[in-house]
C-alpha atoms as a PDB file:
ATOM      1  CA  UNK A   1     293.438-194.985 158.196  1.00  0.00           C
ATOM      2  CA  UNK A   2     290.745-195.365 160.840  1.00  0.00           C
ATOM      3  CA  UNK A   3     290.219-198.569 159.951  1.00  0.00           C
ATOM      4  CA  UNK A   4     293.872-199.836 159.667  1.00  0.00           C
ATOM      5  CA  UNK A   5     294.935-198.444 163.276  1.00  0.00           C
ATOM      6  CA  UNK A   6     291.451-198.979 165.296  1.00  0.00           C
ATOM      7  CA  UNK A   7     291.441-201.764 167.984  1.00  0.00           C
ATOM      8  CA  UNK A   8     287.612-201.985 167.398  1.00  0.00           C
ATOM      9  CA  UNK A   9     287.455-203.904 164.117  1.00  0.00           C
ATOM     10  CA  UNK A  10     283.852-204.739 164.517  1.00  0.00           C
ATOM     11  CA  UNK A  11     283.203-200.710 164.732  1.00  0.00           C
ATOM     12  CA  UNK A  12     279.952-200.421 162.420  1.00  0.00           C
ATOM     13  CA  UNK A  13     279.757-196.021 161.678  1.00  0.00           C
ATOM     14  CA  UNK A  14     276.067-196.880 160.242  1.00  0.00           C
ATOM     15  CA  UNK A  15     275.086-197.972 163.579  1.00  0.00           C
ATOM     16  CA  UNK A  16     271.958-196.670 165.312  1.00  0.00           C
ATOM     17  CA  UNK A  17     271.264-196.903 168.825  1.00  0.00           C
ATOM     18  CA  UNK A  18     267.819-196.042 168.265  1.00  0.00           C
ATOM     19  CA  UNK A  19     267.198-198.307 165.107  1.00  0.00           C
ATOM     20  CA  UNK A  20     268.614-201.289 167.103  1.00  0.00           C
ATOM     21  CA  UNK A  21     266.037-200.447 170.069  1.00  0.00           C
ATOM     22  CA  UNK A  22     263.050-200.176 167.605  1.00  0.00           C
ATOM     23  CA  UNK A  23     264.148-203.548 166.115  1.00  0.00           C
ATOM     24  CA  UNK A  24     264.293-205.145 169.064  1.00  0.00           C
ATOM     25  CA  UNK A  25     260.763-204.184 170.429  1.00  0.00           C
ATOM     26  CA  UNK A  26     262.226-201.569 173.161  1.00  0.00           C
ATOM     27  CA  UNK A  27     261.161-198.337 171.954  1.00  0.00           C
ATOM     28  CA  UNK A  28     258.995-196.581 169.947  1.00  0.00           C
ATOM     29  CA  UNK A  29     260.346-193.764 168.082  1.00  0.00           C
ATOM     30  CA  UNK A  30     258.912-190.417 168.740  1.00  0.00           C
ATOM     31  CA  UNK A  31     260.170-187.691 167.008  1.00  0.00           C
ATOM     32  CA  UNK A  32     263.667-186.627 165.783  1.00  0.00           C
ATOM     33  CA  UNK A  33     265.414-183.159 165.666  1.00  0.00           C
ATOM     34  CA  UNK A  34     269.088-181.642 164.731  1.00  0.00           C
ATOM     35  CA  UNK A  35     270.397-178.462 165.383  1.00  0.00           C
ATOM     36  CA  UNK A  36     271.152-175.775 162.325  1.00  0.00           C
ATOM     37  CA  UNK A  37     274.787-176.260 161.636  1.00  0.00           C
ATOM     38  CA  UNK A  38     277.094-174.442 164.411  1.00  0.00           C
ATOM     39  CA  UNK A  39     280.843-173.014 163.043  1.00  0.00           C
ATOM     40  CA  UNK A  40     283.314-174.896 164.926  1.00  0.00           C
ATOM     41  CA  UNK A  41     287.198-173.836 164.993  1.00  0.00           C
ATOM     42  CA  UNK A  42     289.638-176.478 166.088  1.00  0.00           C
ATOM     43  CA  UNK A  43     293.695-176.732 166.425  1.00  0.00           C
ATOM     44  CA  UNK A  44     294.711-180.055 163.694  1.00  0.00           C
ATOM     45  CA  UNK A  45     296.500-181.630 166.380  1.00  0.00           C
ATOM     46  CA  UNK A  46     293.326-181.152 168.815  1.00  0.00           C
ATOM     47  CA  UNK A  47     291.644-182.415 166.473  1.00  0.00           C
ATOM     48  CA  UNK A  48     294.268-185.890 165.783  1.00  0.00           C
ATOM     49  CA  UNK A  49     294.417-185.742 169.549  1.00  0.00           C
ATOM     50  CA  UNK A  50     290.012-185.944 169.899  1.00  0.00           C
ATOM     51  CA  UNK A  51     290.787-189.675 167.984  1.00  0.00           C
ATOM     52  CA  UNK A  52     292.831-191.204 170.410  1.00  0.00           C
ATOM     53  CA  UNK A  53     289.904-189.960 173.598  1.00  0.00           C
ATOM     54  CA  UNK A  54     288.167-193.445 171.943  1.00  0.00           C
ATOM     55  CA  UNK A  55     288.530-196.467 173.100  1.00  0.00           C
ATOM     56  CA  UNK A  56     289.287-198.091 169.557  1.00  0.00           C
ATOM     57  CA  UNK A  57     292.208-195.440 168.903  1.00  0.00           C
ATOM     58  CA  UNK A  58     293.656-194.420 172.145  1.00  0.00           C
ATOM     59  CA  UNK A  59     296.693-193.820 173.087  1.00  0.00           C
ATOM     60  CA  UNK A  60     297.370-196.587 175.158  1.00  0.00           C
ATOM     61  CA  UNK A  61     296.925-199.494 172.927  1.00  0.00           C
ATOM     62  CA  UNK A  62     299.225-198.247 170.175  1.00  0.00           C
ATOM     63  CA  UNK A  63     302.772-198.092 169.783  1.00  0.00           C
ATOM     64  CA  UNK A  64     304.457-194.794 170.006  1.00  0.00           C
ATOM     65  CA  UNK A  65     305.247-195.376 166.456  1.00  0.00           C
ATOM     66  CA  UNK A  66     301.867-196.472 165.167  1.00  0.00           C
ATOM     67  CA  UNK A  67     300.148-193.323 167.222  1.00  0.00           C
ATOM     68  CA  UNK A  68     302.578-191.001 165.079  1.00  0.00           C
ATOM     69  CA  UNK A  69     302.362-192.791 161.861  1.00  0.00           C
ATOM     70  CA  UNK A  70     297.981-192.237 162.864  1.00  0.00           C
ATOM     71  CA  UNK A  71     299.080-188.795 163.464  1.00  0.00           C
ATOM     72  CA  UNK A  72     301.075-188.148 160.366  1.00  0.00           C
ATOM     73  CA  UNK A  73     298.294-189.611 158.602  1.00  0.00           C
ATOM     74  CA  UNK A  74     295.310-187.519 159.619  1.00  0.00           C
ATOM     75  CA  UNK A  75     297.048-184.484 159.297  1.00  0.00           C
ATOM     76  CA  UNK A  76     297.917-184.765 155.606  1.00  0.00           C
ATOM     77  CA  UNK A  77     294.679-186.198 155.117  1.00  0.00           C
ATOM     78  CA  UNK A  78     292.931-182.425 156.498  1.00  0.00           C
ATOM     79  CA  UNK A  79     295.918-180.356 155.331  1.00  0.00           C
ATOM     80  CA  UNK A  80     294.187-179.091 152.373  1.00  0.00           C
ATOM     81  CA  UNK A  81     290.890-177.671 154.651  1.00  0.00           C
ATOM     82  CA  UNK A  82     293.400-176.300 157.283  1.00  0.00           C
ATOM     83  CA  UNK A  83     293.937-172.699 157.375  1.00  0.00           C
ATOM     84  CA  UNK A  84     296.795-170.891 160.087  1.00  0.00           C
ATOM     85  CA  UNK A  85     297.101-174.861 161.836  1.00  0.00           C
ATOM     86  CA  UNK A  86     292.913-174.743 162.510  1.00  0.00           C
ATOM     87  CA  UNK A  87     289.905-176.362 161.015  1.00  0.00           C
ATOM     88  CA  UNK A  88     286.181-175.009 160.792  1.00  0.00           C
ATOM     89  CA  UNK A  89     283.852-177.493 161.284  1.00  0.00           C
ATOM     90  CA  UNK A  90     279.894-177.352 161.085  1.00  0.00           C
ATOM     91  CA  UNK A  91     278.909-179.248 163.946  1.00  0.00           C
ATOM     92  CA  UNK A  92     275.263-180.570 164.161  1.00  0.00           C
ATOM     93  CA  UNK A  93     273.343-181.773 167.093  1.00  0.00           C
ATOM     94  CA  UNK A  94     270.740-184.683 166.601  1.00  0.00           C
ATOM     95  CA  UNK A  95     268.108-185.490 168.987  1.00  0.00           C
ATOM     96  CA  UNK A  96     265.948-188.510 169.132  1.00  0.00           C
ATOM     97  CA  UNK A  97     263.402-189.318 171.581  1.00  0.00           C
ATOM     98  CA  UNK A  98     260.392-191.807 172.210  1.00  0.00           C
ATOM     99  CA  UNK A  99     258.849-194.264 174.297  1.00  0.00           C
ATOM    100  CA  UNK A 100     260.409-197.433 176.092  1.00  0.00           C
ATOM    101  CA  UNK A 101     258.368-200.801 175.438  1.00  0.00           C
ATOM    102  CA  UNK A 102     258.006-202.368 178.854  1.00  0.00           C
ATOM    103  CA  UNK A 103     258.079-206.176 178.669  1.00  0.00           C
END
């Protein structure tokens, strides 16, 4: 559903900021690091609503329609991990870091 209602149909969710630096001679990978998994609790339409704060799904650039349908769409897609209108969430923080390649 992503997919079908994102303005941004280039959008690649395997791409790396840092892999495309290293590739490209800019930076040499240091180290890496996440975060142990945090609980997060969340409202389903905050979370529908966190979609359209990206540029490829916001608000603006769909029809009132289409943004429902999107809406209508997500929720029954999380309805069965929803519990009193919220969802939990691990949330995990990754961290890379290394050194630029001056040319």
């Amino acid at each position: 559903m992503i997919r079908r209602h994102s303005r941004s149909r280039s959008y690649d969710p395997d791409f790396s900021l840092v892999e495309a630096l290293r590739a490209g001679g800019f930076l040499t990978p240091a180290g890496h690091v996440s975060t142990e998994p945090v609980l997060f609790r969340q409202t389903v339409d905050d979370y529908v609503e966190q979609f359209h704060s990206t540029a490829s799904l916001a608000r603006e650039h769909m029809t009132p329609e289409e943004a429902a349908e999107f809406g209508a769409s997500i929720r029954a897609a999380v309805a069965p991990w929803s519990q009193d209108a919220h969802l939990e969430m691990p949330v995990v923080a990754t961290v890379d870091w290394g050194r630029p390649i001056l040319g």
